[in-house]
N, C-alpha and C. Protein backbone atom coordinates (compact mmCIF):
# COMPACT_ATOMS: atom_id res chain seq x y z
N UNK A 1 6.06 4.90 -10.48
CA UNK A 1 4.86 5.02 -9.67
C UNK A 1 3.68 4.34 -10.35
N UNK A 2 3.49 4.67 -11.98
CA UNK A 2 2.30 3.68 -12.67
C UNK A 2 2.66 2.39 -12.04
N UNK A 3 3.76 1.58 -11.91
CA UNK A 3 3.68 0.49 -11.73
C UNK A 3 2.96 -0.34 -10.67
N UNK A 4 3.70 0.99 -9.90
CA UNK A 4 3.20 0.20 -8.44
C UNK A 4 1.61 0.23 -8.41
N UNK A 5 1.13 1.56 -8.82
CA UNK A 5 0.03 1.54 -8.89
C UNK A 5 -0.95 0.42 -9.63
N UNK A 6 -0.20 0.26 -10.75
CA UNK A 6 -0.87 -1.30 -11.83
C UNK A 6 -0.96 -2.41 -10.78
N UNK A 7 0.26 -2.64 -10.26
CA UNK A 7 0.35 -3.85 -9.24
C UNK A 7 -0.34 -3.55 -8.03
N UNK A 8 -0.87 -2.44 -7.08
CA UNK A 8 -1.60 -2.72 -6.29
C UNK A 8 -3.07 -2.99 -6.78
N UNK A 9 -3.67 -2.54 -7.80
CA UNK A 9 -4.33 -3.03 -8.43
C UNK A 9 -4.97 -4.33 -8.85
N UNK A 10 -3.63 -4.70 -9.80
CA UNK A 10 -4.02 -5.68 -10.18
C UNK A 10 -3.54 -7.09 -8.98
N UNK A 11 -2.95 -6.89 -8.02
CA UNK A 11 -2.99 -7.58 -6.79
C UNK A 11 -3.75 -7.51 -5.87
N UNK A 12 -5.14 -6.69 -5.86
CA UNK A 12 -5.92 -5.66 -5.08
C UNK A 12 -6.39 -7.03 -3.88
N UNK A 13 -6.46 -8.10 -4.33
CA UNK A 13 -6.69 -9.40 -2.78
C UNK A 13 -5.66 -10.37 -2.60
N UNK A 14 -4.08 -10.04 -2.61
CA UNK A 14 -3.58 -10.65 -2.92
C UNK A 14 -2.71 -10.16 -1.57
N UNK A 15 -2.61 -10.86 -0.44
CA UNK A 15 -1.88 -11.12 0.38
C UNK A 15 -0.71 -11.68 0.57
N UNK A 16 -0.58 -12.19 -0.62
CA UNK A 16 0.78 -13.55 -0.57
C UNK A 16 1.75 -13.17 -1.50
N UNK A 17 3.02 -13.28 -1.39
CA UNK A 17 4.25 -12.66 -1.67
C UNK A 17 4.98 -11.43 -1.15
N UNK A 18 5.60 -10.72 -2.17
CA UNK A 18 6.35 -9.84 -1.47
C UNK A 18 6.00 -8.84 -2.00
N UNK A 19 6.29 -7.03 -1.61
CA UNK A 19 6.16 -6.34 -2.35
C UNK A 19 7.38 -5.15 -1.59
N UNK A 20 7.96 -4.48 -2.72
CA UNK A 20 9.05 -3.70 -2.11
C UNK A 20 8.80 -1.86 -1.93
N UNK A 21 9.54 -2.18 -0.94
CA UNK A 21 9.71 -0.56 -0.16
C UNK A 21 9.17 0.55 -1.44
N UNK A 22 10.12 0.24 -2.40
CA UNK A 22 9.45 1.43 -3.08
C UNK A 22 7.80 1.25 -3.66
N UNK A 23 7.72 -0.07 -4.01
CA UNK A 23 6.21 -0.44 -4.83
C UNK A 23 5.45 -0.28 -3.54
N UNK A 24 5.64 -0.04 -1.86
CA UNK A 24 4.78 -0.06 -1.10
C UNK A 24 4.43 1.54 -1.27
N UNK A 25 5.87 2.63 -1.12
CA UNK A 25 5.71 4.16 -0.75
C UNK A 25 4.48 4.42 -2.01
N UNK A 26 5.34 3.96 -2.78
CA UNK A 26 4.17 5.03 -4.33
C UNK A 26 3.19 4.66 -4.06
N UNK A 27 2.40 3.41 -3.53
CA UNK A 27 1.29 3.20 -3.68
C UNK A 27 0.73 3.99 -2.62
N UNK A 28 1.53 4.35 -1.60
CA UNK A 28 0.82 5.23 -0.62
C UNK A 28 0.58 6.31 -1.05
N UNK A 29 2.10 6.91 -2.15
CA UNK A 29 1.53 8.46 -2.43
C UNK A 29 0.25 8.73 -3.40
N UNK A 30 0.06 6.92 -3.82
CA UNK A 30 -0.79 7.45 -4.80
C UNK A 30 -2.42 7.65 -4.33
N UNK A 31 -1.80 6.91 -3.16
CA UNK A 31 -3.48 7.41 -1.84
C UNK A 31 -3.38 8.75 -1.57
N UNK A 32 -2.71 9.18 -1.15
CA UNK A 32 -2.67 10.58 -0.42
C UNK A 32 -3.14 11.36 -1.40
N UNK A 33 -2.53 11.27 -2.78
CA UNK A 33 -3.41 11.89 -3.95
C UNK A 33 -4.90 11.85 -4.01
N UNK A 34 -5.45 10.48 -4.17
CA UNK A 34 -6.34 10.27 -4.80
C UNK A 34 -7.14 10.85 -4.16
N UNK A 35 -6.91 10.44 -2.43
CA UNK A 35 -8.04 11.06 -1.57
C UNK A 35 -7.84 12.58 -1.05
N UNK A 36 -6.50 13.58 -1.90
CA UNK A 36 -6.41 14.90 -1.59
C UNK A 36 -7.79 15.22 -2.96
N UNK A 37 -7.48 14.76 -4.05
CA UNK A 37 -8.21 15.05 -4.92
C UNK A 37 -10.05 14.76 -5.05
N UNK A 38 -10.13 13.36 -4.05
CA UNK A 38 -11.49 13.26 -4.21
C UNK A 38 -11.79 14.28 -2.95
N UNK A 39 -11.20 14.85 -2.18
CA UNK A 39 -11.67 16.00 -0.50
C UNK A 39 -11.88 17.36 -1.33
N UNK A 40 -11.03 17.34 -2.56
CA UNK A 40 -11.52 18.97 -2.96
C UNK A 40 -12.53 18.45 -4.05
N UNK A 41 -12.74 17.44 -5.01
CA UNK A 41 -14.00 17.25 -5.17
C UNK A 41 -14.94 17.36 -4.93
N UNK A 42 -15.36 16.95 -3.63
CA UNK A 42 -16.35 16.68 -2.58
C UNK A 42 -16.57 18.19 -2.14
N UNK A 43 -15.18 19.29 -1.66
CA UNK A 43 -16.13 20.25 -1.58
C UNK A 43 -16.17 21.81 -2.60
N UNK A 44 -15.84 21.31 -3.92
CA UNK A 44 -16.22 22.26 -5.10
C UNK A 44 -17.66 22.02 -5.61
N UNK A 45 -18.04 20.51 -5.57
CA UNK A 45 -19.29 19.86 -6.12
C UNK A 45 -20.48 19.62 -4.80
N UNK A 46 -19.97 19.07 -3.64
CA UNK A 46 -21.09 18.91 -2.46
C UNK A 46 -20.64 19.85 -1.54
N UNK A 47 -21.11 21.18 -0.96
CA UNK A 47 -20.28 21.78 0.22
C UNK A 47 -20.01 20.70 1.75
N UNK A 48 -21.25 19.84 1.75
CA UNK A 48 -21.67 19.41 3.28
C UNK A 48 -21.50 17.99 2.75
N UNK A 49 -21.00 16.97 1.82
CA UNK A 49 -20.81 15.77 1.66
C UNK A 49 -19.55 15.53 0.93
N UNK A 50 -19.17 14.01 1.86
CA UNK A 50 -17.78 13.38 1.22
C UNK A 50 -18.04 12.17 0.71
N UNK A 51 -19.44 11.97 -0.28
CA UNK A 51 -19.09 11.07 -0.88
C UNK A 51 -18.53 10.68 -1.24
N UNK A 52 -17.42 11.17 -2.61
CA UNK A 52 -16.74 11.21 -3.21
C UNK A 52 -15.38 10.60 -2.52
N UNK A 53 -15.02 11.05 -1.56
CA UNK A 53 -13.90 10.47 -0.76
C UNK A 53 -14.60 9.31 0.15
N UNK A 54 -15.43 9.21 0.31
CA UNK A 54 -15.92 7.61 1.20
C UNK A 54 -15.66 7.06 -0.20
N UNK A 55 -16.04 6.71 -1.30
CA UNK A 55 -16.19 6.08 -2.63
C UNK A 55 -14.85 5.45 -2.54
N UNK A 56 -13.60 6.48 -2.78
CA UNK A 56 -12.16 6.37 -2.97
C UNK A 56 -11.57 6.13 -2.29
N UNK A 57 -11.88 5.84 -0.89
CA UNK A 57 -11.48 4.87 0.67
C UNK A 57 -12.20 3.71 0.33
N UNK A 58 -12.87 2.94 -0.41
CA UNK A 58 -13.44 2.00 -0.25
C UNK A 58 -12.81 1.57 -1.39
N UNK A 59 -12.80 2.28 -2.18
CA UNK A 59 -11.53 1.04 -3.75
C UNK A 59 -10.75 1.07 -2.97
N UNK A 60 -10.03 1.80 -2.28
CA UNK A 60 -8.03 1.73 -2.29
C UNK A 60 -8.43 0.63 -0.59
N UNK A 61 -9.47 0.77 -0.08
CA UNK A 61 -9.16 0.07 1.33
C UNK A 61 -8.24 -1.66 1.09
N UNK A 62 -8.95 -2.20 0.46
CA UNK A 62 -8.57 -3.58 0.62
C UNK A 62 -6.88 -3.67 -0.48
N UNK A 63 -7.23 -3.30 -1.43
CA UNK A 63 -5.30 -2.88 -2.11
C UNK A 63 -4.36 -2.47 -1.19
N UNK A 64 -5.13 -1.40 -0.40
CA UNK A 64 -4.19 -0.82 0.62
C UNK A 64 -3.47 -2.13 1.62
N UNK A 65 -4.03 -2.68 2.15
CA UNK A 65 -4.11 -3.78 3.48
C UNK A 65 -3.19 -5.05 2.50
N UNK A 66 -3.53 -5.10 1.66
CA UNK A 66 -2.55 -5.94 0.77
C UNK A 66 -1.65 -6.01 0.66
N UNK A 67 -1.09 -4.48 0.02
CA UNK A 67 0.06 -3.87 -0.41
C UNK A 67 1.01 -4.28 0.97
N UNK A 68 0.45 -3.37 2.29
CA UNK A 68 1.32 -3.69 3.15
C UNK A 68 1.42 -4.32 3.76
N UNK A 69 0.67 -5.92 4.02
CA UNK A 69 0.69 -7.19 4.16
C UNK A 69 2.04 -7.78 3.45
N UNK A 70 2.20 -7.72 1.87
CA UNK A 70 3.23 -7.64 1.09
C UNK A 70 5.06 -7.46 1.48
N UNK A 71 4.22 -5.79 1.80
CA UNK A 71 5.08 -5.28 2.19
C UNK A 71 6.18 -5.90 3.77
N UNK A 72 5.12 -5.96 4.64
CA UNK A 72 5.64 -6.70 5.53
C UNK A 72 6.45 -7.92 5.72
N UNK A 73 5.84 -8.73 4.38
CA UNK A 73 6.71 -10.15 4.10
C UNK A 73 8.05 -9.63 3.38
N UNK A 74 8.01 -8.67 2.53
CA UNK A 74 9.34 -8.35 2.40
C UNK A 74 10.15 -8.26 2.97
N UNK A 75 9.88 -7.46 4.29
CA UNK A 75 10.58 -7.15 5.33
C UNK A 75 10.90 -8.67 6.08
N UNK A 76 10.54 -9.21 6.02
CA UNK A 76 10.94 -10.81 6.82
C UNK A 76 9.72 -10.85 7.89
N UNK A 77 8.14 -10.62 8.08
CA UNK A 77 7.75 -10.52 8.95
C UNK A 77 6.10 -10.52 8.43
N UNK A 78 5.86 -10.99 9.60
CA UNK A 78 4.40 -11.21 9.07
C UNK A 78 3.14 -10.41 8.90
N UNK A 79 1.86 -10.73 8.21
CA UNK A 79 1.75 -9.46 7.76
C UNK A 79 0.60 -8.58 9.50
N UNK A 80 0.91 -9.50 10.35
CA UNK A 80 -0.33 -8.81 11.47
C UNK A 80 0.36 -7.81 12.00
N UNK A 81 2.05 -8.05 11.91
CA UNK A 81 2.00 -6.55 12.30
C UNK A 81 1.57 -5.37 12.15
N UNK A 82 1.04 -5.32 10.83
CA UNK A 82 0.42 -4.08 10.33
C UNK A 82 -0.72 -3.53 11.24
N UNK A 83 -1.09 -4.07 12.37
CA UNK A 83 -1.98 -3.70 13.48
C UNK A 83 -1.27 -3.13 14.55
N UNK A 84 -0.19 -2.74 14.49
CA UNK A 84 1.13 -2.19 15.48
C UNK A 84 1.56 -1.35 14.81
N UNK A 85 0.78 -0.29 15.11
CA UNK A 85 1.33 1.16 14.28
C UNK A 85 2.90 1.48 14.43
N UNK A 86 3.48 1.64 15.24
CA UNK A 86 5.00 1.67 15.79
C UNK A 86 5.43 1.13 15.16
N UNK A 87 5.61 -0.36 15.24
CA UNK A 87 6.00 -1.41 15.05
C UNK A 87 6.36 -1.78 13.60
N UNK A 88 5.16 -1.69 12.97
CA UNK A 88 4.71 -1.98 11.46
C UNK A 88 5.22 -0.26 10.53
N UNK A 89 5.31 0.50 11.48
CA UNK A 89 6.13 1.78 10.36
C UNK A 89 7.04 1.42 10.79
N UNK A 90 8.38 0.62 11.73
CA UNK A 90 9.72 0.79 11.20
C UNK A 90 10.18 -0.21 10.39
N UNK A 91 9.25 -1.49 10.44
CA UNK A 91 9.46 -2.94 9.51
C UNK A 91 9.09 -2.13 8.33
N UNK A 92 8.09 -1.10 8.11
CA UNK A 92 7.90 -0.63 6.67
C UNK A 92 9.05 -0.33 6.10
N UNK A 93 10.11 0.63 6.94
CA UNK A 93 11.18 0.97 6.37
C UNK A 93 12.21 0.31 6.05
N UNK A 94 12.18 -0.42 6.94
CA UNK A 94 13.03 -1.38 6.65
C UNK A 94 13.55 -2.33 5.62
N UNK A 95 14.52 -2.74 5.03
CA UNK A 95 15.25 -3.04 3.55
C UNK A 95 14.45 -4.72 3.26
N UNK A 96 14.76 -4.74 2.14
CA UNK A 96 13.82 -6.07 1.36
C UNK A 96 14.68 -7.17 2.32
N UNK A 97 14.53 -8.42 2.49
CA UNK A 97 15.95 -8.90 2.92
C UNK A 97 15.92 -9.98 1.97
N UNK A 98 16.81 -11.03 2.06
CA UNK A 98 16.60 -11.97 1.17
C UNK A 98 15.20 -13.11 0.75
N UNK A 99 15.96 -13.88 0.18
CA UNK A 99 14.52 -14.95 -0.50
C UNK A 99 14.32 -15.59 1.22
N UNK A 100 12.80 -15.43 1.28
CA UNK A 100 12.13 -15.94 2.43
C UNK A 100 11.15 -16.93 2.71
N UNK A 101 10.40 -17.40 3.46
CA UNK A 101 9.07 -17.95 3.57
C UNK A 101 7.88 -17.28 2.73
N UNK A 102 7.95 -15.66 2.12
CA UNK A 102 7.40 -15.45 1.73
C UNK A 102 7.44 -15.48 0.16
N UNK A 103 8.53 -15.71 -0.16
CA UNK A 103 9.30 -15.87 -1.58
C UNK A 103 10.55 -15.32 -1.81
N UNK A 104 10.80 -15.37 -3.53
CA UNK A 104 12.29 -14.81 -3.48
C UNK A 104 11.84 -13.20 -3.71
N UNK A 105 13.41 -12.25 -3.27
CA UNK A 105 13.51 -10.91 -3.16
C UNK A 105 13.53 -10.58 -4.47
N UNK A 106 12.05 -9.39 -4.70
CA UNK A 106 11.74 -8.96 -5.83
C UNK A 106 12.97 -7.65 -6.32
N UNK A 107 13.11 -7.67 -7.23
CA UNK A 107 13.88 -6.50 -8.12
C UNK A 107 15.13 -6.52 -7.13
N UNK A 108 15.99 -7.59 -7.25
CA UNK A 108 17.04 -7.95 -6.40
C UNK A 108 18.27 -6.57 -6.74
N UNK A 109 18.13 -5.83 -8.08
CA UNK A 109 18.39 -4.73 -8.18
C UNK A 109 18.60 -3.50 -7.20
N UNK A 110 17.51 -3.38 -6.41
CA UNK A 110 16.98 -2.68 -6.13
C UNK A 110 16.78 -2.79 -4.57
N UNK A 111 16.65 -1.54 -3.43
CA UNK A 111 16.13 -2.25 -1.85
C UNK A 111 17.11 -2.70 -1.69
């Protein structure tokens, strides 16, 4: 999970290549964290404000849109589906496939 997290990171505007099923999930769980943790922040420290969680939607926004841009090219597909909620969660699930237009299949191990 550090990893994925290092790599959405350190890929945080990086639209181009691939990124796999699992380096997409962790990076999600590591949202669901961040922003469970900045919501009880927000109300142990502000009762009536979410700064704290607007703050931590605004780092992870553009990593986020990346990641599964990425993610999507893994899948063999481009990344606008990600505007097709339906659509773009079953290509999420869907397995790495081989070396593509978007590059070769990362951690060929693996997916």
């Amino acid at each position: 999970m550090i990893e994925s997290v290092k790599s959405g990171f350190a890929k945080y505007s990086d639209y181009k290549g691939r990124a796999t099923r699992s380096e997409y999930w962790y990076w999600y769980l590591f949202t669901i964290i961040l922003i469970s943790l900045a919501g009880i922040l927000d109300v142990e420290i502000s009762k009536n404000s979410s700064f704290i969680t607007d703050i931590a939607e605004l780092v992870i926004l553009l990593p986020t849109i990346c990641v599964g841009i990425r993610r999507m090219h893994d899948s063999g597909h481009r990344g606008w589906w990600l505007l097709c909620p339906i659509v773009n969660f079953i290509f999420l699930l869907s397995p790495s496939v081989e070396d593509n237009q978007y590059g070769t299949r990362p951690y060929r191990s693996s997916n």
